[in-house]
C-alpha atoms as a PDB file:
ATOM      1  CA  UNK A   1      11.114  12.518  14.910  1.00  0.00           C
ATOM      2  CA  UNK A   2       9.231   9.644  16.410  1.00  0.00           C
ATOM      3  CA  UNK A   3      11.498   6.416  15.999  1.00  0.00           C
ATOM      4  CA  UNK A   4      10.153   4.280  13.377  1.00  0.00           C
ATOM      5  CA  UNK A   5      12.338   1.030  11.584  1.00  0.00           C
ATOM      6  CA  UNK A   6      14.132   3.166   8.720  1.00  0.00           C
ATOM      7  CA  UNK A   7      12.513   1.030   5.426  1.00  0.00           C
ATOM      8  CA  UNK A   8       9.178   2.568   6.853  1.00  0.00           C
ATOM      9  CA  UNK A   9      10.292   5.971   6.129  1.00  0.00           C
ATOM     10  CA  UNK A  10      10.444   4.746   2.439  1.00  0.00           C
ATOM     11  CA  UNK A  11       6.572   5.105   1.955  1.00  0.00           C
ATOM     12  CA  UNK A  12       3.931   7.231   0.560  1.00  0.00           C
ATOM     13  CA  UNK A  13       4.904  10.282   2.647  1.00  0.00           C
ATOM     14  CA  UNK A  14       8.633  10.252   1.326  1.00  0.00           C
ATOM     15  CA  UNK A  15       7.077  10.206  -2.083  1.00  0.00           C
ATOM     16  CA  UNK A  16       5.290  13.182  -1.706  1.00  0.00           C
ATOM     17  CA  UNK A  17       7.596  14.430   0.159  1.00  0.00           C
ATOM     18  CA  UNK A  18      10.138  14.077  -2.853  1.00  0.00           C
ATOM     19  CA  UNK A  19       7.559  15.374  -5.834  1.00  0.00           C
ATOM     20  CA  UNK A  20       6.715  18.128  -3.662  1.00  0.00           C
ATOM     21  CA  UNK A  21      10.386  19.184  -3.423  1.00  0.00           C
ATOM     22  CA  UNK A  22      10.932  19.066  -7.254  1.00  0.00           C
ATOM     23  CA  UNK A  23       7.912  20.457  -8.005  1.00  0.00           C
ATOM     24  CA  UNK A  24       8.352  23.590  -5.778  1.00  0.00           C
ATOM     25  CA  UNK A  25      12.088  23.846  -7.202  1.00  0.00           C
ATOM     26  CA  UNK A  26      10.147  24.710 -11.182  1.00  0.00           C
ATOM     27  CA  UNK A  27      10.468  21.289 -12.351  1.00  0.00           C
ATOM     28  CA  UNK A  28       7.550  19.616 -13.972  1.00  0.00           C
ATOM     29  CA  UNK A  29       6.406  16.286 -11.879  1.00  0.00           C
ATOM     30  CA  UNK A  30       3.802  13.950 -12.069  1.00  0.00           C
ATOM     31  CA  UNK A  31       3.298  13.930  -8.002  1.00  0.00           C
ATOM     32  CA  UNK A  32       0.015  11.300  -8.354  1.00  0.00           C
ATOM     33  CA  UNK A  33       2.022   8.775 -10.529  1.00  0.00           C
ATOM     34  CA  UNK A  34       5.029   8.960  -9.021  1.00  0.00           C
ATOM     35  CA  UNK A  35       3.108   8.461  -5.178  1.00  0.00           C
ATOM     36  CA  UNK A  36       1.104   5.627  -7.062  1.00  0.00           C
ATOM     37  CA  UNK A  37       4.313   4.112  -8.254  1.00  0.00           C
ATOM     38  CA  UNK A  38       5.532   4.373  -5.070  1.00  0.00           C
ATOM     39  CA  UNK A  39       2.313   3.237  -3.463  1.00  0.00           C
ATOM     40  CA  UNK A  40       2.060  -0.025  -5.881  1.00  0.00           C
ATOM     41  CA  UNK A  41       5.216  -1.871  -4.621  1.00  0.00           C
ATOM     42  CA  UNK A  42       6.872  -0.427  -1.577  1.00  0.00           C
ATOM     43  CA  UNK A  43       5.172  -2.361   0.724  1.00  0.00           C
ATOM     44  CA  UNK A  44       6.268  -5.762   0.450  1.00  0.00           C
ATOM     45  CA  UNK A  45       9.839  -4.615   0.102  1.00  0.00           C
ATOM     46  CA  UNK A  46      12.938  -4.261   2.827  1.00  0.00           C
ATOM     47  CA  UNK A  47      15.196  -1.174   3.033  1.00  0.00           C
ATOM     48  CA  UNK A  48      17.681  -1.842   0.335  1.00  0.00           C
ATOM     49  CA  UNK A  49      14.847  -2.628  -2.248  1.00  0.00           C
ATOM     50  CA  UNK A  50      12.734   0.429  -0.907  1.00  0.00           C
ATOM     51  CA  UNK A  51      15.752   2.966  -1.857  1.00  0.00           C
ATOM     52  CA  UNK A  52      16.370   1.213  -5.079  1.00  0.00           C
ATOM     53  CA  UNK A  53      12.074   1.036  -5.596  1.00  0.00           C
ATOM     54  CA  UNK A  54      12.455   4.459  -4.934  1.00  0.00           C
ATOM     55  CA  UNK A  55      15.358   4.984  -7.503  1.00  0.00           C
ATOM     56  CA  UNK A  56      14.031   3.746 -10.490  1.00  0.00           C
ATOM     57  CA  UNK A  57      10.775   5.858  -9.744  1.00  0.00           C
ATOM     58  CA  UNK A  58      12.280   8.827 -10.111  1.00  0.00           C
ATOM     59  CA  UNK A  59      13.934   7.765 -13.228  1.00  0.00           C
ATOM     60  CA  UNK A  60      10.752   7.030 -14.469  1.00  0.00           C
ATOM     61  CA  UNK A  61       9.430  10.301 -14.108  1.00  0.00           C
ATOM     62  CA  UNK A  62      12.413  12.400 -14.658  1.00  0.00           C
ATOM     63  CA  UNK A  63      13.751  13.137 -18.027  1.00  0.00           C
ATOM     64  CA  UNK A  64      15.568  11.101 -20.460  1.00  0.00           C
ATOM     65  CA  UNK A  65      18.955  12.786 -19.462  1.00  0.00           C
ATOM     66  CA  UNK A  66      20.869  12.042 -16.539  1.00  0.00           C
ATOM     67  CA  UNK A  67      22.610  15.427 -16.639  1.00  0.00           C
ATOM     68  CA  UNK A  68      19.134  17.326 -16.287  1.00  0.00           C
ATOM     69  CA  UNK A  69      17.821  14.905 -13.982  1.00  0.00           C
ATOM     70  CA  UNK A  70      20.902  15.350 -11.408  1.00  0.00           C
ATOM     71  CA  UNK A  71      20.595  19.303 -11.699  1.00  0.00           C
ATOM     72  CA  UNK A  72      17.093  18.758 -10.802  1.00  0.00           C
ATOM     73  CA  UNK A  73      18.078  16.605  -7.899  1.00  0.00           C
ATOM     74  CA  UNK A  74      20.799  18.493  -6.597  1.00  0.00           C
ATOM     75  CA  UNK A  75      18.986  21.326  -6.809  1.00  0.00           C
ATOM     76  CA  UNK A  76      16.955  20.089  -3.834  1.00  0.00           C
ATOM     77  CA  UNK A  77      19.363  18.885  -1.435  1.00  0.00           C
ATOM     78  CA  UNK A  78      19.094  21.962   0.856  1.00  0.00           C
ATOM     79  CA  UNK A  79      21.677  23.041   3.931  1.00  0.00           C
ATOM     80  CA  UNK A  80      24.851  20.406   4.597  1.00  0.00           C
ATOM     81  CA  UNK A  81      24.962  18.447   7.449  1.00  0.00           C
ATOM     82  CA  UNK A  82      26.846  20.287  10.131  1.00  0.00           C
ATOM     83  CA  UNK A  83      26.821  17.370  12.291  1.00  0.00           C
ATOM     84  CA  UNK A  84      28.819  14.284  12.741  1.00  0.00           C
ATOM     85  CA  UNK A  85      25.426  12.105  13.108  1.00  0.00           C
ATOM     86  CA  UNK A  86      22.002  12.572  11.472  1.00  0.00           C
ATOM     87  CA  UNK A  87      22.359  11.130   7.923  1.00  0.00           C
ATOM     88  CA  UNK A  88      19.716   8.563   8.447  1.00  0.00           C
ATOM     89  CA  UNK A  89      17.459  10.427  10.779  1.00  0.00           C
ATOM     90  CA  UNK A  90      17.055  13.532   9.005  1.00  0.00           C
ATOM     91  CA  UNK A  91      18.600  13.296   5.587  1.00  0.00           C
ATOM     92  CA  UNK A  92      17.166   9.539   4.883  1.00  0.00           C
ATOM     93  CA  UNK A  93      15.627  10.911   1.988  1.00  0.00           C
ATOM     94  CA  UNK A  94      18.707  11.911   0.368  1.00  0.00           C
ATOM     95  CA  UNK A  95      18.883   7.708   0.022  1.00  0.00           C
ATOM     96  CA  UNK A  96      17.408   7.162  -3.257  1.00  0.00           C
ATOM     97  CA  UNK A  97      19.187  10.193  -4.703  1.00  0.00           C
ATOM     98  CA  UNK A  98      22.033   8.257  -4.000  1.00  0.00           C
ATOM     99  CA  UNK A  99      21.567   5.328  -5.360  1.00  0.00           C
ATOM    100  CA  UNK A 100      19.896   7.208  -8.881  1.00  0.00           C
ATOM    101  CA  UNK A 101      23.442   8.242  -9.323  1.00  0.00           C
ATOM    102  CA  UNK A 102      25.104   4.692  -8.353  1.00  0.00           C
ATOM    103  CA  UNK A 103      22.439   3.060 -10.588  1.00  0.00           C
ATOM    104  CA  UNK A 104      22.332   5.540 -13.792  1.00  0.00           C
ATOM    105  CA  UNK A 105      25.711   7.001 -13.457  1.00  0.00           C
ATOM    106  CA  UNK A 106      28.365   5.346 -14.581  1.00  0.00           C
ATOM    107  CA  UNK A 107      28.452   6.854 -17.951  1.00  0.00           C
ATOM    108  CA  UNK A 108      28.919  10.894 -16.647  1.00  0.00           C
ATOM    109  CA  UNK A 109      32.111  10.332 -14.516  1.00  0.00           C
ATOM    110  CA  UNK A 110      32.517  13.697 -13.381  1.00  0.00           C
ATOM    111  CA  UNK A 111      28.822  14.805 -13.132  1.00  0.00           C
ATOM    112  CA  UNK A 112      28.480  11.683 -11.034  1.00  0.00           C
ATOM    113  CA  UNK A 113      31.668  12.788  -8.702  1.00  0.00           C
ATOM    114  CA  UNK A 114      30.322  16.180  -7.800  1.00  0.00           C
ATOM    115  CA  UNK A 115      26.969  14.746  -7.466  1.00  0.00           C
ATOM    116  CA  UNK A 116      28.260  12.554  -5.050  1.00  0.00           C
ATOM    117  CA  UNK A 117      30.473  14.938  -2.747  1.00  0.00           C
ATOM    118  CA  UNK A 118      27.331  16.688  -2.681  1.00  0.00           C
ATOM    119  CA  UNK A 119      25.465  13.934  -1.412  1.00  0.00           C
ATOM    120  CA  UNK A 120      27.682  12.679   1.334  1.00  0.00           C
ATOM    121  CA  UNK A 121      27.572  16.265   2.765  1.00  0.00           C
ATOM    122  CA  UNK A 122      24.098  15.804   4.063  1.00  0.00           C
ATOM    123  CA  UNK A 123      23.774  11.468   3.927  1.00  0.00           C
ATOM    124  CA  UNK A 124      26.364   9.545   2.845  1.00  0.00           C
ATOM    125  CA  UNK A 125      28.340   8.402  -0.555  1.00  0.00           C
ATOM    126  CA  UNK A 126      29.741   5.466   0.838  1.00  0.00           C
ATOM    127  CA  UNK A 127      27.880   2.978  -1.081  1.00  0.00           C
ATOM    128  CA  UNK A 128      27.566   4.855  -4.390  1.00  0.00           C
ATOM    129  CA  UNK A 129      31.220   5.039  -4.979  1.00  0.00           C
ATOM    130  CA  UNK A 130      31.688   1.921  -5.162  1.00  0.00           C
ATOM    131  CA  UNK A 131      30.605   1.097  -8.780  1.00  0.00           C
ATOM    132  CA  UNK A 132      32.999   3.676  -9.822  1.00  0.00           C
ATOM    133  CA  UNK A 133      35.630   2.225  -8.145  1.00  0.00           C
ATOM    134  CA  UNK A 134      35.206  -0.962  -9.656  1.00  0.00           C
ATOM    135  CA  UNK A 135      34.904   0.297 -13.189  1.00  0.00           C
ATOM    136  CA  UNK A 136      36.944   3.434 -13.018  1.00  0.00           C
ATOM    137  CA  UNK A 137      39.887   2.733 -10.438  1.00  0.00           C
ATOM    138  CA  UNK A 138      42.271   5.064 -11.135  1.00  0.00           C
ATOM    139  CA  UNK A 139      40.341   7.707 -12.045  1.00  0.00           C
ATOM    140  CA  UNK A 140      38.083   7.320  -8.715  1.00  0.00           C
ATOM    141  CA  UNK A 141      41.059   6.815  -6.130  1.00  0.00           C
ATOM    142  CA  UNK A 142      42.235  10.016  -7.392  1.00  0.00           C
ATOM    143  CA  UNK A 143      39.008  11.529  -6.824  1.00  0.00           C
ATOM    144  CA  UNK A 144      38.870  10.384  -3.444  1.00  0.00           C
ATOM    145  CA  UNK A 145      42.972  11.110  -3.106  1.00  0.00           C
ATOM    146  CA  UNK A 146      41.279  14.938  -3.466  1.00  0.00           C
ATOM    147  CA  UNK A 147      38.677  14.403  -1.558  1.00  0.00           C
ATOM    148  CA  UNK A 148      41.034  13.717   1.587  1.00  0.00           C
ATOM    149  CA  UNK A 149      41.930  17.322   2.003  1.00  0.00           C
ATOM    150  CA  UNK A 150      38.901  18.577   1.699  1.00  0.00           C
ATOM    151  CA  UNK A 151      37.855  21.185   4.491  1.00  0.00           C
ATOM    152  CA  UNK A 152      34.677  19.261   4.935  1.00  0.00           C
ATOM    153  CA  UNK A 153      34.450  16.162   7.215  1.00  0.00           C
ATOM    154  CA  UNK A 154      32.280  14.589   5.679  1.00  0.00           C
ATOM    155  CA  UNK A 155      33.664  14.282   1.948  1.00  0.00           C
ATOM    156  CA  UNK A 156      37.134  13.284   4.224  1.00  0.00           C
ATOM    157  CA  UNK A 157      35.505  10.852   5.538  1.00  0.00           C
ATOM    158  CA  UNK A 158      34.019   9.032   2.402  1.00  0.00           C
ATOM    159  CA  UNK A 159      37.196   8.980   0.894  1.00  0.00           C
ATOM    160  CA  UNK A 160      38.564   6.432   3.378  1.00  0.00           C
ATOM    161  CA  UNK A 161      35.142   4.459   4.396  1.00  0.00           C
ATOM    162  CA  UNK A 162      34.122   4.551   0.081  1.00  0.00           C
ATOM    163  CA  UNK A 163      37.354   2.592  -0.081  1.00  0.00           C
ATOM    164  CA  UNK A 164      36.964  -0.105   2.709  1.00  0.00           C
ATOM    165  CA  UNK A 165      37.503  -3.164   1.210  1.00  0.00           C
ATOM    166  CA  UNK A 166      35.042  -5.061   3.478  1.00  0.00           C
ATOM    167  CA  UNK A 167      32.132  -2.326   4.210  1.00  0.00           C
ATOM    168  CA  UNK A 168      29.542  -3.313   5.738  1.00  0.00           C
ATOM    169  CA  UNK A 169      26.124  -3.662   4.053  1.00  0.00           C
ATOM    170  CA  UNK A 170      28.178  -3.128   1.340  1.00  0.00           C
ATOM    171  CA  UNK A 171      29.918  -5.616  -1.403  1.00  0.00           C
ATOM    172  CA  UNK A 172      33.534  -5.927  -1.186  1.00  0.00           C
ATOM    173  CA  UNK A 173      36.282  -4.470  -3.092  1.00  0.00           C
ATOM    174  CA  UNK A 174      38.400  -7.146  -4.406  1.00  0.00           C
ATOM    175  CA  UNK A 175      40.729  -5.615  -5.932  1.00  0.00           C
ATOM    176  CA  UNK A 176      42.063  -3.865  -2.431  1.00  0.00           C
ATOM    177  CA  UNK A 177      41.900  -7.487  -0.552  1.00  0.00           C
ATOM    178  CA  UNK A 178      44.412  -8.495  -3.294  1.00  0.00           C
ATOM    179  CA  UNK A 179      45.989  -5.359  -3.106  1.00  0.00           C
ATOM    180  CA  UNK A 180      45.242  -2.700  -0.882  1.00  0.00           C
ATOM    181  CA  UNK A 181      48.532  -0.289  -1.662  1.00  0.00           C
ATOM    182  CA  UNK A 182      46.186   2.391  -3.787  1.00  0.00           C
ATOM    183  CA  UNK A 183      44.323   3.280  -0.307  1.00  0.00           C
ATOM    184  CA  UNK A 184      47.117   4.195   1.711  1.00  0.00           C
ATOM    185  CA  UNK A 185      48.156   7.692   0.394  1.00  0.00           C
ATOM    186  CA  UNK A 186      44.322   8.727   1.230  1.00  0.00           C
ATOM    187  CA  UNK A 187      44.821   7.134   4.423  1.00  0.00           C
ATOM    188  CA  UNK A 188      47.919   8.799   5.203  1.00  0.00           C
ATOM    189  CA  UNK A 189      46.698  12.391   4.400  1.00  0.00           C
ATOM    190  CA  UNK A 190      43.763  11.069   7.008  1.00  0.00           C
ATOM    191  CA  UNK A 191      45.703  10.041   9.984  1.00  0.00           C
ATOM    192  CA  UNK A 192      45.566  13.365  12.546  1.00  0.00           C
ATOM    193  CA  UNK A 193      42.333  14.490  11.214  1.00  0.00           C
ATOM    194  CA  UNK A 194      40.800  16.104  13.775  1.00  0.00           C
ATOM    195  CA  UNK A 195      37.093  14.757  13.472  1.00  0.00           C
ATOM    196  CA  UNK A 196      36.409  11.833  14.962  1.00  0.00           C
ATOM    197  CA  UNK A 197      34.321  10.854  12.695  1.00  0.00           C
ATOM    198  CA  UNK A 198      36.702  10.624  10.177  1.00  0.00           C
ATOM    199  CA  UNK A 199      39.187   8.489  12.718  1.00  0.00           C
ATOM    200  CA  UNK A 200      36.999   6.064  12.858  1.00  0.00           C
ATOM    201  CA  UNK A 201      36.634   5.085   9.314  1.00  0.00           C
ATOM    202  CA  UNK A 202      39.925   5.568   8.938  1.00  0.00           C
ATOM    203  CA  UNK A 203      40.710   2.926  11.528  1.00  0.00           C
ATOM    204  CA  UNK A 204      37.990   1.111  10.150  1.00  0.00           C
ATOM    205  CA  UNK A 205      39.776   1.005   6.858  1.00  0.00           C
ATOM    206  CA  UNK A 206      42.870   0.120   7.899  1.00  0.00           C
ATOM    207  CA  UNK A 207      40.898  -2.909  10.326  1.00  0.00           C
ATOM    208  CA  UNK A 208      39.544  -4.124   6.968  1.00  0.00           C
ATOM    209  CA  UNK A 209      43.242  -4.165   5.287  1.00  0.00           C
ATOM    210  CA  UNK A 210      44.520  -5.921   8.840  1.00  0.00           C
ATOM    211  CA  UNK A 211      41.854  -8.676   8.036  1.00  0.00           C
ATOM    212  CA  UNK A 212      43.899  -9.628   4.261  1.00  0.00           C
ATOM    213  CA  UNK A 213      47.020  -8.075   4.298  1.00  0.00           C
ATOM    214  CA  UNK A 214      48.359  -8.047   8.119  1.00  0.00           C
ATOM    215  CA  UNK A 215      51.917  -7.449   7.361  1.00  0.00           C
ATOM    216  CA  UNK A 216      51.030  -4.665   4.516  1.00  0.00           C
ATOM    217  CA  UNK A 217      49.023  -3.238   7.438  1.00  0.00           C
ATOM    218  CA  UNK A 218      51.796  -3.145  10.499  1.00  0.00           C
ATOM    219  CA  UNK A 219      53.886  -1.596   7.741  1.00  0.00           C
ATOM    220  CA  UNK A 220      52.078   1.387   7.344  1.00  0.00           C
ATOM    221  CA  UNK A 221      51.062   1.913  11.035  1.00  0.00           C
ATOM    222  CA  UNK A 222      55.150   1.192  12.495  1.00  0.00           C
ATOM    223  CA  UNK A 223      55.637   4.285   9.745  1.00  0.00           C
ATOM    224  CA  UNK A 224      52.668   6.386  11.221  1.00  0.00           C
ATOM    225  CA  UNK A 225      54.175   5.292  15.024  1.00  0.00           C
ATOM    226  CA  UNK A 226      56.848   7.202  15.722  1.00  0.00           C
ATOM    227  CA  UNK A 227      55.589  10.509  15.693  1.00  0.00           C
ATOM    228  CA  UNK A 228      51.847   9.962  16.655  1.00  0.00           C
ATOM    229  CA  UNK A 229      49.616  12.627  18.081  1.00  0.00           C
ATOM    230  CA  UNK A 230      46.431  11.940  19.972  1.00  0.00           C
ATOM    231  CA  UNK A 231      44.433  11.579  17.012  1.00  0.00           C
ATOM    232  CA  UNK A 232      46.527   8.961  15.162  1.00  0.00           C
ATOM    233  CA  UNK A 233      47.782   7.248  18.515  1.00  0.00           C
ATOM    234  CA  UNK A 234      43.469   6.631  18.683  1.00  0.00           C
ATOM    235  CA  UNK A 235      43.408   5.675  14.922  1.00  0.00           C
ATOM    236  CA  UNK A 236      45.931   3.515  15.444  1.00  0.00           C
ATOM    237  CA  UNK A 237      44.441   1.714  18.676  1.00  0.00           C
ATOM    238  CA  UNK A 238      40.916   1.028  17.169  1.00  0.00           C
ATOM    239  CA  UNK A 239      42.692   0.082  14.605  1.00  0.00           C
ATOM    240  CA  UNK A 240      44.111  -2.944  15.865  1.00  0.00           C
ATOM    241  CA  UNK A 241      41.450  -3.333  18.495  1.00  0.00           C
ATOM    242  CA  UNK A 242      40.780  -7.302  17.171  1.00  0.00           C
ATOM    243  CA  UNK A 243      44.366  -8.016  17.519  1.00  0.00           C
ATOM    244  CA  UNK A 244      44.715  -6.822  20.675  1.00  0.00           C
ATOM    245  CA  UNK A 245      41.706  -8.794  21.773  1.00  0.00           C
ATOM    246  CA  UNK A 246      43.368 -11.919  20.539  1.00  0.00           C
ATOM    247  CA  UNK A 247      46.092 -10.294  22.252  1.00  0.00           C
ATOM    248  CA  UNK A 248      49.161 -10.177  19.012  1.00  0.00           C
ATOM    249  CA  UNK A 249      52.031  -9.643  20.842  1.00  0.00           C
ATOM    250  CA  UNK A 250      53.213  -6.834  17.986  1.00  0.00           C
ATOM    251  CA  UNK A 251      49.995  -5.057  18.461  1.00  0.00           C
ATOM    252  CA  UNK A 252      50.450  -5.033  22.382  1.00  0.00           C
ATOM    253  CA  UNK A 253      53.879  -4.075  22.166  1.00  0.00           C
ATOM    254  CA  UNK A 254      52.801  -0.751  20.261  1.00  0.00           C
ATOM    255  CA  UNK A 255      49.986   0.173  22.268  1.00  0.00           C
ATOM    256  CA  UNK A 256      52.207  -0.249  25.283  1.00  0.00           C
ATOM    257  CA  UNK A 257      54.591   2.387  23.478  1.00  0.00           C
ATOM    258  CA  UNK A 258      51.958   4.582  23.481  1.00  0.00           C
ATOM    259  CA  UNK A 259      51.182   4.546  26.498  1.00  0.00           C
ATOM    260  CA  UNK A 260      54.825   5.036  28.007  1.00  0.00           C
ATOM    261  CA  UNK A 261      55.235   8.110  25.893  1.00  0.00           C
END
């Protein structure tokens, strides 16, 4: 694939692209007013209103019932991603399938959920979870507390970097800068995972929580210390990689732990 910014994926071709998938999947699709929908507004738009341009199109042209419409649009999202990269340069289309089910739905909980574990096994689910987590806390975190053992990477990983009170791109949680204690049994069933793509948004996560709630933080990690492995000993270290730039004496003091074991 030629490089190319990513909004200008979001164009004509991605909307045939799209109708043509649904269309040779049995559904019934209005390819030409969908493309001239498509066609009508995209251009004058930037990424995040591209996806969300895209969004509401298919909503348009879908059926009245989000149920249906998801079965539709799962029904399309071919092989997972085996990979550890490639979300936005070959599954960028998965984007406004995304954010149909962050934008319509909030009311179907659990069709939502799998919809969404499906989703971040070929892009990513990072930014759809978050309305749920703001409306349905409990419910979601335990979702995600699942979601942490699961056997693929991907659906580990977006159970810590869904949660990241300061994502970027992304707004921010709140309720875990006032209190992040609900993230750290996900994080803790996270901390030797062997991919690391899911170390780093693990470390991410906890960087985020450093930012509000230091103490909360060194809490957690002087319990995860003692018996480190190489994968949380590297969590741990790009975890606190802004405090040991500003070189925190307790952050130093670990890291030079580490390395003396």
């Amino acid at each position: 694939m030629a490089y190319k910014q990513l909004k200008l994926w979001f164009d004509s071709d991605l909307a045939e692209l799209l109708a043509e998938k649904l269309i040779s999947n049995g559904n019934s699709f209005n390819k030409n007013s969908f493309v001239n929908m498509i066609v009508d507004k995209v251009d004058d738009l930037e990424l995040k209103d591209r996806v969300e341009h895209f969004s509401d199109s298919l909503r348009a042209h879908l059926s009245d019932e989000f149920t249906t419409n998801i079965s539709c649009l799962m029904a399309i999202l071919g092989p997972e991603n085996e990979k550890e990269t490639g979300m936005f340069k070959e599954f960028y289309w998965v984007m406004p399938i995304a954010k149909y089910v962050e934008k319509y739905g909030l009311e179907h909980f659990e069709v939502s959920m799998d919809a969404i574990k499906e989703i971040t096994m070929r892009n990513t689910g990072e930014y759809t979870i978050r309305p749920f987590l703001e409306k349905f806390p409990k419910r979601t975190i335990d979702t995600l507390l699942g979601w942490s053992h699961h056997p693929n990477k991907h659906v580990r990983r977006l159970s810590s970097e869904g949660v990241r009170p300061r994502l970027p791109w992304a707004s921010k949680l709140d309720m875990f800068i006032e209190d992040p204690r609900p993230l750290f049994p996900i994080l803790d069933n996270l901390k030797d995972d062997t991919s690391k793509y899911v170390q780093k948004s693990v470390a991410n996560c906890l960087n985020d929580i450093i930012k509000d709630n230091p103490e909360m933080a060194k809490a957690w990690i002087e319990l995860w210390a003692p018996k480190a492995g190489k994968e949380r000993k590297w969590i741990i270290k790009h975890a606190l990689r802004n405090l040991i730039k500003v070189e925190d004496k307790w952050a130093l003091s670990l890291i030079a732990k580490f390395s003396n074991s």
